[in-house]
Protein backbone atom coordinates (compact mmCIF):
# COMPACT_ATOMS: atom_id res chain seq x y z
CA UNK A 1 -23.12 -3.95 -16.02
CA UNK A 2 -25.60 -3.14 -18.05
CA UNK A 3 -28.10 -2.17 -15.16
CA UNK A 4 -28.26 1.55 -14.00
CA UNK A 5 -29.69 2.98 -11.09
CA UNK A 6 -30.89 6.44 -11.60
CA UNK A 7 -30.34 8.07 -7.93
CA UNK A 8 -26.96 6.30 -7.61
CA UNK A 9 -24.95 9.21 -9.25
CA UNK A 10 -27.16 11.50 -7.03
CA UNK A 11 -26.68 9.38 -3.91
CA UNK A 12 -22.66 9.70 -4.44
CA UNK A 13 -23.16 13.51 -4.82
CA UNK A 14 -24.82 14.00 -1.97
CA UNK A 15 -22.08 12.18 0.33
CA UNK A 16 -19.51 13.98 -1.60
CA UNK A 17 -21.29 17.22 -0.91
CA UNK A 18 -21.45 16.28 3.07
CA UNK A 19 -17.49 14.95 3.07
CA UNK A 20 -16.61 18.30 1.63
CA UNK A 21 -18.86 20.50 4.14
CA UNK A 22 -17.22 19.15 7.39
CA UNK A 23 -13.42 17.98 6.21
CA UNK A 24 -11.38 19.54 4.24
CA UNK A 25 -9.70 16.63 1.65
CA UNK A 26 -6.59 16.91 0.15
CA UNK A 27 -7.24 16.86 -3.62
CA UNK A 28 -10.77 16.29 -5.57
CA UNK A 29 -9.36 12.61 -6.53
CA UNK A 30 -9.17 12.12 -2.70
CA UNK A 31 -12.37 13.08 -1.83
CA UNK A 32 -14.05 11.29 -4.85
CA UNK A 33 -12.21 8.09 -3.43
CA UNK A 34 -13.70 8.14 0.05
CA UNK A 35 -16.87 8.78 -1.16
CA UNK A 36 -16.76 5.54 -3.19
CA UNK A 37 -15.47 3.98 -0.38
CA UNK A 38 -17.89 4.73 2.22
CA UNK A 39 -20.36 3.45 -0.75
CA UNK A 40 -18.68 0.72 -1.04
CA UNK A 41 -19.28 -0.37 2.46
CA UNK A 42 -22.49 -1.07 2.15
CA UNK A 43 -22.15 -4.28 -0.51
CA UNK A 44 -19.30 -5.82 1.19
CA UNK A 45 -21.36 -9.44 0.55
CA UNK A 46 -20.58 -8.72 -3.10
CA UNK A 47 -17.21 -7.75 -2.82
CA UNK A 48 -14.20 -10.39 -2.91
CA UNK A 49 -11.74 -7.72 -1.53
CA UNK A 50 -12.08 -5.78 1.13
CA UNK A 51 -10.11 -2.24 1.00
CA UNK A 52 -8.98 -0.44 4.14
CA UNK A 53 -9.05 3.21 4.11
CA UNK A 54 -6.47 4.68 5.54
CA UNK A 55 -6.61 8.35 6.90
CA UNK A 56 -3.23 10.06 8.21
CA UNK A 57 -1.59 12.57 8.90
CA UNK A 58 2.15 14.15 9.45
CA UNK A 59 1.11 15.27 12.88
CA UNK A 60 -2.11 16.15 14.78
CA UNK A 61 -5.19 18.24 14.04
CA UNK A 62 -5.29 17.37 10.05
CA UNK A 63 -9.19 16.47 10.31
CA UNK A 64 -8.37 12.81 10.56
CA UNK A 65 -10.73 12.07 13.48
CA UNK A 66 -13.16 14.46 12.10
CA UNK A 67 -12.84 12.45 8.67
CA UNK A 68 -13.54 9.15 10.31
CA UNK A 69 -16.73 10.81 12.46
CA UNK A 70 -17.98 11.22 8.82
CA UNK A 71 -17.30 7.91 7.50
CA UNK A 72 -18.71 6.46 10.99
CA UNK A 73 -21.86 8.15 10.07
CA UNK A 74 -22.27 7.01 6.66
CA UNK A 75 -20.96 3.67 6.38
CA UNK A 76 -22.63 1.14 6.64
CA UNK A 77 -22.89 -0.79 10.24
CA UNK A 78 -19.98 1.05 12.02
CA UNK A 79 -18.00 -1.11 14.27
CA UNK A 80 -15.80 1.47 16.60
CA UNK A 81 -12.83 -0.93 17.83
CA UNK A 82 -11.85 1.45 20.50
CA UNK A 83 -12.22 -0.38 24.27
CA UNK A 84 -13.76 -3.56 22.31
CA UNK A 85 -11.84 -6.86 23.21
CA UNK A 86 -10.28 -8.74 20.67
CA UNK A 87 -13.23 -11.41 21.16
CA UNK A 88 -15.78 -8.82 20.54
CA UNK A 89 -14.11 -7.57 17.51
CA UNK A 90 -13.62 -10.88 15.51
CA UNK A 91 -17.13 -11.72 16.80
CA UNK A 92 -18.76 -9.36 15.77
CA UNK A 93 -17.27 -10.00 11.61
CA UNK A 94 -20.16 -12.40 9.67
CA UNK A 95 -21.35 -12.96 6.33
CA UNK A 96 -22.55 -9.53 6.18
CA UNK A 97 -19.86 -8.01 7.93
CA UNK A 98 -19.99 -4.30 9.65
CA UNK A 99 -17.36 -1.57 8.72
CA UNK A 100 -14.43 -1.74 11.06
CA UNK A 101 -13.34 2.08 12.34
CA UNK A 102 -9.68 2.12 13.91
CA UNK A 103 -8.81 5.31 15.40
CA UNK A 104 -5.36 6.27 16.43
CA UNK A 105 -4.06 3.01 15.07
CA UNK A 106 -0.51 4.17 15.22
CA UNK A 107 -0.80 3.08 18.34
CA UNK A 108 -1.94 -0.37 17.44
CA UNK A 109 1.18 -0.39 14.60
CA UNK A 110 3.71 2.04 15.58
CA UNK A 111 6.56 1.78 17.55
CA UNK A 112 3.98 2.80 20.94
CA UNK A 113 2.21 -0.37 20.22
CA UNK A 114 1.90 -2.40 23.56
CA UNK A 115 -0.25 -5.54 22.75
CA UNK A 116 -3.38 -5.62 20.20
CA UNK A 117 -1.89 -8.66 18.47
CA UNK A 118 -4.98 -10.14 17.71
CA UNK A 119 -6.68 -6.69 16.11
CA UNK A 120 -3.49 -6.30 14.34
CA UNK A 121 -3.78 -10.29 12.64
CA UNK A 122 -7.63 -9.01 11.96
CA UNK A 123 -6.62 -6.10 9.96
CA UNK A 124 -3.70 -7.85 7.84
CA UNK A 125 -6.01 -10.69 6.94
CA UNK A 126 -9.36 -9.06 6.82
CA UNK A 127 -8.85 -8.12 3.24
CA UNK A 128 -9.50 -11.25 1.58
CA UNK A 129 -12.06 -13.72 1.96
CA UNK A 130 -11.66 -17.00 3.27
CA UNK A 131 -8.60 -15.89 5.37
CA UNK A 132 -10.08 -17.12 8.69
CA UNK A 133 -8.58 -17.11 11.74
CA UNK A 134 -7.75 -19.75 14.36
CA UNK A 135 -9.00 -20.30 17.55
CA UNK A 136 -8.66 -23.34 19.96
CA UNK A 137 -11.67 -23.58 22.20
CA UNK A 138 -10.54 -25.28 25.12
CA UNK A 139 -14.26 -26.22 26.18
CA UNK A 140 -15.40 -28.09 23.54
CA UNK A 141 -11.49 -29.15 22.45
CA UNK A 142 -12.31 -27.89 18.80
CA UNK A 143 -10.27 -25.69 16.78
CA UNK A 144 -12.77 -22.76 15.24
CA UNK A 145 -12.35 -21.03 12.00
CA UNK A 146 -13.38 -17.39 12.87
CA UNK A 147 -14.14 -14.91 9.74
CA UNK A 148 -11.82 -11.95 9.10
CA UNK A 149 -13.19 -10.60 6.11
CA UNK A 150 -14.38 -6.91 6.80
CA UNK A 151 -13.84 -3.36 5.25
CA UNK A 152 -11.63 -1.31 7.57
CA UNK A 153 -11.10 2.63 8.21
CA UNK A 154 -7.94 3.63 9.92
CA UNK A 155 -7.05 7.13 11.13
CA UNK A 156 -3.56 7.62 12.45
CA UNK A 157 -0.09 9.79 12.28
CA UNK A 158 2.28 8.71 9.91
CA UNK A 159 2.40 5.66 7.77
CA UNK A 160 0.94 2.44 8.37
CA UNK A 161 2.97 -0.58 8.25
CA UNK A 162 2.89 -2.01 4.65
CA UNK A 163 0.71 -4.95 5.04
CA UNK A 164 -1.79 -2.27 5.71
CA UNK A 165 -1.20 0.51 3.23
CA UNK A 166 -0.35 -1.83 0.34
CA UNK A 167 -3.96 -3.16 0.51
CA UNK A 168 -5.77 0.76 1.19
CA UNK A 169 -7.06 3.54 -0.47
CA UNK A 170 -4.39 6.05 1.45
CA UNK A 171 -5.32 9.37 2.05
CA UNK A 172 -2.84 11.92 3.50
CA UNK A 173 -4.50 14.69 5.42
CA UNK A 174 -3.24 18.23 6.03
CA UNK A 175 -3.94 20.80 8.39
CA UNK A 176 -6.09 23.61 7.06
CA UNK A 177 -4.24 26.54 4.83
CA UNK A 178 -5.38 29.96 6.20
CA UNK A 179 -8.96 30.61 3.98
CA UNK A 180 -10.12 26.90 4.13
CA UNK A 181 -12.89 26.61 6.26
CA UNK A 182 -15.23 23.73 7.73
CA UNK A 183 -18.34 23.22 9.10
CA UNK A 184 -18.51 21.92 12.76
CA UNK A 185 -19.42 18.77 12.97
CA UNK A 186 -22.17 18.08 16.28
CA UNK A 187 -22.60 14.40 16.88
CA UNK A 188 -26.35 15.10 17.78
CA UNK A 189 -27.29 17.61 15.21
CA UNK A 190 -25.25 16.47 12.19
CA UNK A 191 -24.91 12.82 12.33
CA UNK A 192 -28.83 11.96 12.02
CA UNK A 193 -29.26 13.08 8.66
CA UNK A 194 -26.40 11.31 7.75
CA UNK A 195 -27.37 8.29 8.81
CA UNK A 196 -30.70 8.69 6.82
CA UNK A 197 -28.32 9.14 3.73
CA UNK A 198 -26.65 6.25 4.59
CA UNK A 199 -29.96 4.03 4.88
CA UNK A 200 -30.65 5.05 1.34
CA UNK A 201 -27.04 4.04 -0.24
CA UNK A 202 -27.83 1.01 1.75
CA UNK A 203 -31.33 0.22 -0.52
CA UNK A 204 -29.64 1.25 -3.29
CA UNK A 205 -26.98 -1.13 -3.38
CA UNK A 206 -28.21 -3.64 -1.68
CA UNK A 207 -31.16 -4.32 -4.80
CA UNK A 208 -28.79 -6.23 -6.74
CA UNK A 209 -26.04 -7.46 -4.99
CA UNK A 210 -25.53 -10.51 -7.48
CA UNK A 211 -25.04 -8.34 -10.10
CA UNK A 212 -22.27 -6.54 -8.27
CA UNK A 213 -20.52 -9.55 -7.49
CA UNK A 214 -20.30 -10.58 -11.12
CA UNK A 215 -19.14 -7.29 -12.53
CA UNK A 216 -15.87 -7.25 -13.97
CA UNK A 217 -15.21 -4.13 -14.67
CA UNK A 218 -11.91 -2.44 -17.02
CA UNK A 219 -9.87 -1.59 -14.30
CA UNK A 220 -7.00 1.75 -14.78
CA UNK A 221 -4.21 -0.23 -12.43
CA UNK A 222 -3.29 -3.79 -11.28
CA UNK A 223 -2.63 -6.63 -9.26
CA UNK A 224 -3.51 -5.76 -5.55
CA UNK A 225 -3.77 -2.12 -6.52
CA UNK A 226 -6.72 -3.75 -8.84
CA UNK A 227 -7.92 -5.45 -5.47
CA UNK A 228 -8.47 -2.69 -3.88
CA UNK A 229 -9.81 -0.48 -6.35
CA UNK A 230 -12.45 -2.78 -7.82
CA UNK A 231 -15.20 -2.35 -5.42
CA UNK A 232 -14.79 1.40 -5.64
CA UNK A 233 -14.89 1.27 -9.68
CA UNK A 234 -18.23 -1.26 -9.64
CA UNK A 235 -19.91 1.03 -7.60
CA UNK A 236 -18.96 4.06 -9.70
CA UNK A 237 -20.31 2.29 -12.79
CA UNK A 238 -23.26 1.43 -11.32
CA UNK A 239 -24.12 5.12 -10.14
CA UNK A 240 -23.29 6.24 -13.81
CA UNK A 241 -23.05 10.32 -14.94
CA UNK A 242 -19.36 11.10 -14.70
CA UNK A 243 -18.41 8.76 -11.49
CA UNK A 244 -17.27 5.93 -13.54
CA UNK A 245 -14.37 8.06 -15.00
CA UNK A 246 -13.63 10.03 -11.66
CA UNK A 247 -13.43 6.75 -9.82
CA UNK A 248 -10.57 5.59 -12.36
CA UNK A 249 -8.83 8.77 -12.22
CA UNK A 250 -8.75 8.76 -8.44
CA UNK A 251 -7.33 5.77 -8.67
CA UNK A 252 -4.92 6.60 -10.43
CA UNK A 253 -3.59 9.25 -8.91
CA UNK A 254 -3.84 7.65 -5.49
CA UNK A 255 -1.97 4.88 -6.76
CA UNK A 256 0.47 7.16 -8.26
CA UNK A 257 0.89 9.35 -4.68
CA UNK A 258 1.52 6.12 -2.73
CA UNK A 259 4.34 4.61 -4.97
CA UNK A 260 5.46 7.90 -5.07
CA UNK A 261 5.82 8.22 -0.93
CA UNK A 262 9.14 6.19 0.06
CA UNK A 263 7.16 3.80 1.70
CA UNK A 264 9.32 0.79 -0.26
CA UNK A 265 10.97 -1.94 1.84
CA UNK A 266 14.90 -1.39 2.49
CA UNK A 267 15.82 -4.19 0.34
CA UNK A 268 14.12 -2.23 -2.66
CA UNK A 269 15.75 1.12 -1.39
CA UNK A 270 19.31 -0.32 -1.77
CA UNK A 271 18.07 -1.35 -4.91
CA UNK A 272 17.55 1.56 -6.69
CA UNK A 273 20.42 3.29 -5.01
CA UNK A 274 22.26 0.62 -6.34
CA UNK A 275 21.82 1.25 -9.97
CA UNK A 276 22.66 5.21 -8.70
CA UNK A 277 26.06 4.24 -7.68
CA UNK A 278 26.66 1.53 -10.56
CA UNK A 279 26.00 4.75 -13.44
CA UNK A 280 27.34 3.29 -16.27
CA UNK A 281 29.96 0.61 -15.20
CA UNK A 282 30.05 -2.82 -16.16
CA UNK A 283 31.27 -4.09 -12.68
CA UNK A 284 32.09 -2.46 -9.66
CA UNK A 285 34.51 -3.95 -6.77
CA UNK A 286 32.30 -4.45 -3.43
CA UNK A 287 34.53 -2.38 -1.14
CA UNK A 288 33.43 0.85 -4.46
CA UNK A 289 29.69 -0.03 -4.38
CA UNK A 290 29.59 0.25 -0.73
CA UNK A 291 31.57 4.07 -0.88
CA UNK A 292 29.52 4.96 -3.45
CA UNK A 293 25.87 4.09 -1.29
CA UNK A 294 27.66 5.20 1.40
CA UNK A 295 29.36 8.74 0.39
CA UNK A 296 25.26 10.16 0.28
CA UNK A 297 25.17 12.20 2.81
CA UNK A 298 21.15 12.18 3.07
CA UNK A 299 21.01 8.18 2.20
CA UNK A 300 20.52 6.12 5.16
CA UNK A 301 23.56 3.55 4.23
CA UNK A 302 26.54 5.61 6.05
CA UNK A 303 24.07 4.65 9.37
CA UNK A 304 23.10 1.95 8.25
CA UNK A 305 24.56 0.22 11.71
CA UNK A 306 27.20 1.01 13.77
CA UNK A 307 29.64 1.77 10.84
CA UNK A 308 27.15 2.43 7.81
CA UNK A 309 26.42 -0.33 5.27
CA UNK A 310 28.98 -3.79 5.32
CA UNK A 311 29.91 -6.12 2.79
CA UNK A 312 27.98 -8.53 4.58
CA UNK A 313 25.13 -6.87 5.02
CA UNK A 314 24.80 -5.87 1.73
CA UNK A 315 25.09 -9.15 0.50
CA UNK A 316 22.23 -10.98 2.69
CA UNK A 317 19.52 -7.98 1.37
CA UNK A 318 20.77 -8.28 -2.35
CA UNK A 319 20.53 -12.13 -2.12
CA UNK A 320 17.04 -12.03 -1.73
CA UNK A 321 16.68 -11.10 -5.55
CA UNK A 322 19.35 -14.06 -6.22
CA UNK A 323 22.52 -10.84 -6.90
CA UNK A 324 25.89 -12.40 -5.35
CA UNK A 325 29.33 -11.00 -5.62
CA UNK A 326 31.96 -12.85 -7.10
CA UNK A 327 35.41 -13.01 -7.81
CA UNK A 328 36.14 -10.41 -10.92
CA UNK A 329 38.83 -9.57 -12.73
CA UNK A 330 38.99 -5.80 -13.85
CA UNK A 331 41.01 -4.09 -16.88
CA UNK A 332 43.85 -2.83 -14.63
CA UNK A 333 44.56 -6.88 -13.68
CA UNK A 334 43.10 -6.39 -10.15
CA UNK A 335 41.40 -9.21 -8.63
CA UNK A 336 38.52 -8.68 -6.12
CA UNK A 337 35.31 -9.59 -5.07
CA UNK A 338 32.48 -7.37 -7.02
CA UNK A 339 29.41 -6.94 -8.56
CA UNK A 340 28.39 -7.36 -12.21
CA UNK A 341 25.75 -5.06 -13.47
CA UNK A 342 23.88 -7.67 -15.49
CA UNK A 343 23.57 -9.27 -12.15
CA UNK A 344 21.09 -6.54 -11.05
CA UNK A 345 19.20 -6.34 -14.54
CA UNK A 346 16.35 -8.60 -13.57
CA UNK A 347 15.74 -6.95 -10.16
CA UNK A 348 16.36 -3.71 -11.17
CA UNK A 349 13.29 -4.79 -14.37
CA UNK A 350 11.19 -5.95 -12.15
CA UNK A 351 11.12 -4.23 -8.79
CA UNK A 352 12.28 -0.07 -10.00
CA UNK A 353 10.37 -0.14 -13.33
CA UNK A 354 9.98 3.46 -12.71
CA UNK A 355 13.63 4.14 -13.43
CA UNK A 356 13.22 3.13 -17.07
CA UNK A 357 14.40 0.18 -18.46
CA UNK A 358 18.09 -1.26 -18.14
CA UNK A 359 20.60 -0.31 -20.43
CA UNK A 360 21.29 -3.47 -22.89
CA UNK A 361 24.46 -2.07 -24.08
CA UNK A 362 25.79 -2.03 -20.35
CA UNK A 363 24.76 -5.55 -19.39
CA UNK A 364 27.66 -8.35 -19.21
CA UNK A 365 25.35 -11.51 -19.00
CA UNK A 366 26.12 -14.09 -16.55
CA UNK A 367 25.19 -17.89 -17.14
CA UNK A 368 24.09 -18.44 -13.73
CA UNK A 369 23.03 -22.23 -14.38
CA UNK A 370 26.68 -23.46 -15.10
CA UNK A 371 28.66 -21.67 -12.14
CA UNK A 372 31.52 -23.82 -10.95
CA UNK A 373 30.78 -24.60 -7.16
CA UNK A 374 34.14 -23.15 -6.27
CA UNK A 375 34.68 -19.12 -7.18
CA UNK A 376 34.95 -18.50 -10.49
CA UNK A 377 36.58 -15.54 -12.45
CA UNK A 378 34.83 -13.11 -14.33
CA UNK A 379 36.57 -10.69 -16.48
CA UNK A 380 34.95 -7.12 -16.42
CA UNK A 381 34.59 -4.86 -19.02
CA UNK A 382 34.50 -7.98 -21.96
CA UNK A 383 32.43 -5.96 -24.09
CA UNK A 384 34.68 -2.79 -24.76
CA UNK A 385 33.50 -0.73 -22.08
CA UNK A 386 35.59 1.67 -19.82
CA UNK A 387 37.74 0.87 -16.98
CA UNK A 388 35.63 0.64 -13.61
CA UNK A 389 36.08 3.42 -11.95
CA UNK A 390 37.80 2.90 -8.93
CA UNK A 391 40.23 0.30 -9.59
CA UNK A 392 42.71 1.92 -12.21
């Protein structure tokens, strides 16, 4: 966008400067992010995403709720879900929807969850427009389409599930080092002003809305990472000075920090500690593979179950990324069932990309297309490598 707004920049500085006086954040990308996303809040007509923020915590007292009293007062049109029926809450979404606040939502998501399936549906398909939900109205025998598209802040302990946190801006709170310090934060002093601050990010954003709806701006990450991020990068470039390249390195680094946090499905776990236990063999016997994941004393695959990982059980998660174990032949003349490594190439490529590429020189390619419908026999080890290990 070509179009700059002079006080923007100053605007974002100012609720920066009011984040940092009451909460202590956990690193200056952090704290740049939730000031763009508060900002964000108040063009959610332009937006065709709409990020959750998600504020937790390892246990209590990390300024969590104190974060979200912040973002209540700044946001724009604050929607406090606590003691609101589900009606209320999807009622209350429209084209100009308010800013949904979700306190102690590991209660709506965690394993103390009793009920809230309707918030819950809200939340997972808020994020993108023209995700309405279903209703049947029984008194006029009409099935309504009710609007789910809203901005959402979330402050909980622990992780989210990740339908929730693969669509957020996460931010992992601490508990104050000795030598931080806060300001108190009175509802009845403090909060006026800030609403006052949040009428004028309101005007500011609100001049041009069509303009922020068409911006397309060069974004640092992708696919729903992108998503997320965009309406937190458009508003950056529109308040100019340095917040266009702060908003890019936040998300960055945020981006980084949640790949980086374990929060990856099981399927993907056994994945990568798949290629662990492979190393540098061709092929690997099932009954090896599963000694291997399971001989880790802090992996989760020797309790994985009663007895720790099975044959069987490995084999239903890996056939989800089409790797089956077949009959294979090994350099000693043992028969078993096994794995080939080129098997697990693709997956390996496409879902642990941060491992580094596949080896080429390890890979026995399988022809897939032409397998027999009875068992065939692969021979391991075709292309002069070792003996597996394991079966000599």
């Amino acid at each position: 966008m070509n179009h700059r707004t002079p006080d923007g920049a100053a605007l974002l500085d100012r609720l920066r400067a009011a984040l940092t006086r009451y909460v202590i954040l956990p690193s200056p990308e952090a704290t740049d992010a939730v000031t763009l996303w508060i900002a964000a809040t108040h063009a959610q007509p332009a937006w065709a995403h709409a990020p959750r923020l998600v504020i937790r915590g390892p246990e209590k007292r990390c300024g969590k709720s104190r974060l979200l009293d912040v973002v209540e007062a700044t946001c724009h049109n604050p929607f406090i879900t606590v003691n609101s029926s589900s009606a209320a809450v999807y009622r209350s979404i429209t084209e100009d929807p308010p800013t949904m606040l979700v306190d102690e939502a590991d209660t709506i998501f965690g394993p103390k969850a009793d009920g809230n399936e309707d918030l819950r549906g809200l939340l997972n398909a808020g994020h993108q427009r023209n995700r309405p939900a279903k209703r049947y109205d029984a008194a006029t025998n009409r099935v309504e389409s009710i609007p789910t598209f809203a901005m959402a802040a979330l402050a909980g302990i622990g992780a989210m599930p990740d339908t929730i946190e693969d669509r957020a801006v996460v931010v992992r709170m601490r508990r104050r080092a000795p030598g931080e310090t806060a300001a108190p934060y009175r509802h009845r002093r403090d909060r006026p002003p800030l609403r006052d601050l949040a009428t004028d990010l309101n005007r500011w954003l609100r001049t041009d809305l069509p303009a922020l709806e068409a911006a397309e701006p060069c974004m640092p990450v992708e696919d729903r990472a992108a998503d997320t991020w965009e309406p937190l990068v458009i508003v950056a470039d529109r308040a100019g000075e340095s917040w266009p390249d702060r908003a890019r390195t936040a998300a960055l680094a945020l981006t980084a920090e949640a790949d980086d946090s374990g929060q990856s499905s099981i399927r993907m776990r056994l994945l990568t500690a798949c290629r662990t236990a492979f190393g540098s063999d061709t092929a690997l016997p099932t009954a090896v593979l599963l000694e291997r994941l399971r001989s880790d004393p802090e992996s989760e695959w020797a309790d994985h179950g009663p007895s720790g990982l099975t044959a069987m059980k490995l084999g239903t998660m890996l056939r989800e990324y089409d790797i089956r174990s077949g009959n294979i032949r090994f350099p000693n003349g043992m028969q078993a069932k096994g794995y080939q490594r080129g098997d697990f190439a693709d997956a390996w490529a496409r879902y642990c990309p941060s491992l580094g590429p596949v080896p080429e020189a390890d890979v026995v390619p399988i022809e897939r297309e032409n397998r027999p419908s009875r068992p065939s026999l692969v021979t391991a080890g075709q292309s002069g490598t070792a003996p597996i290990a394991g079966t000599a």
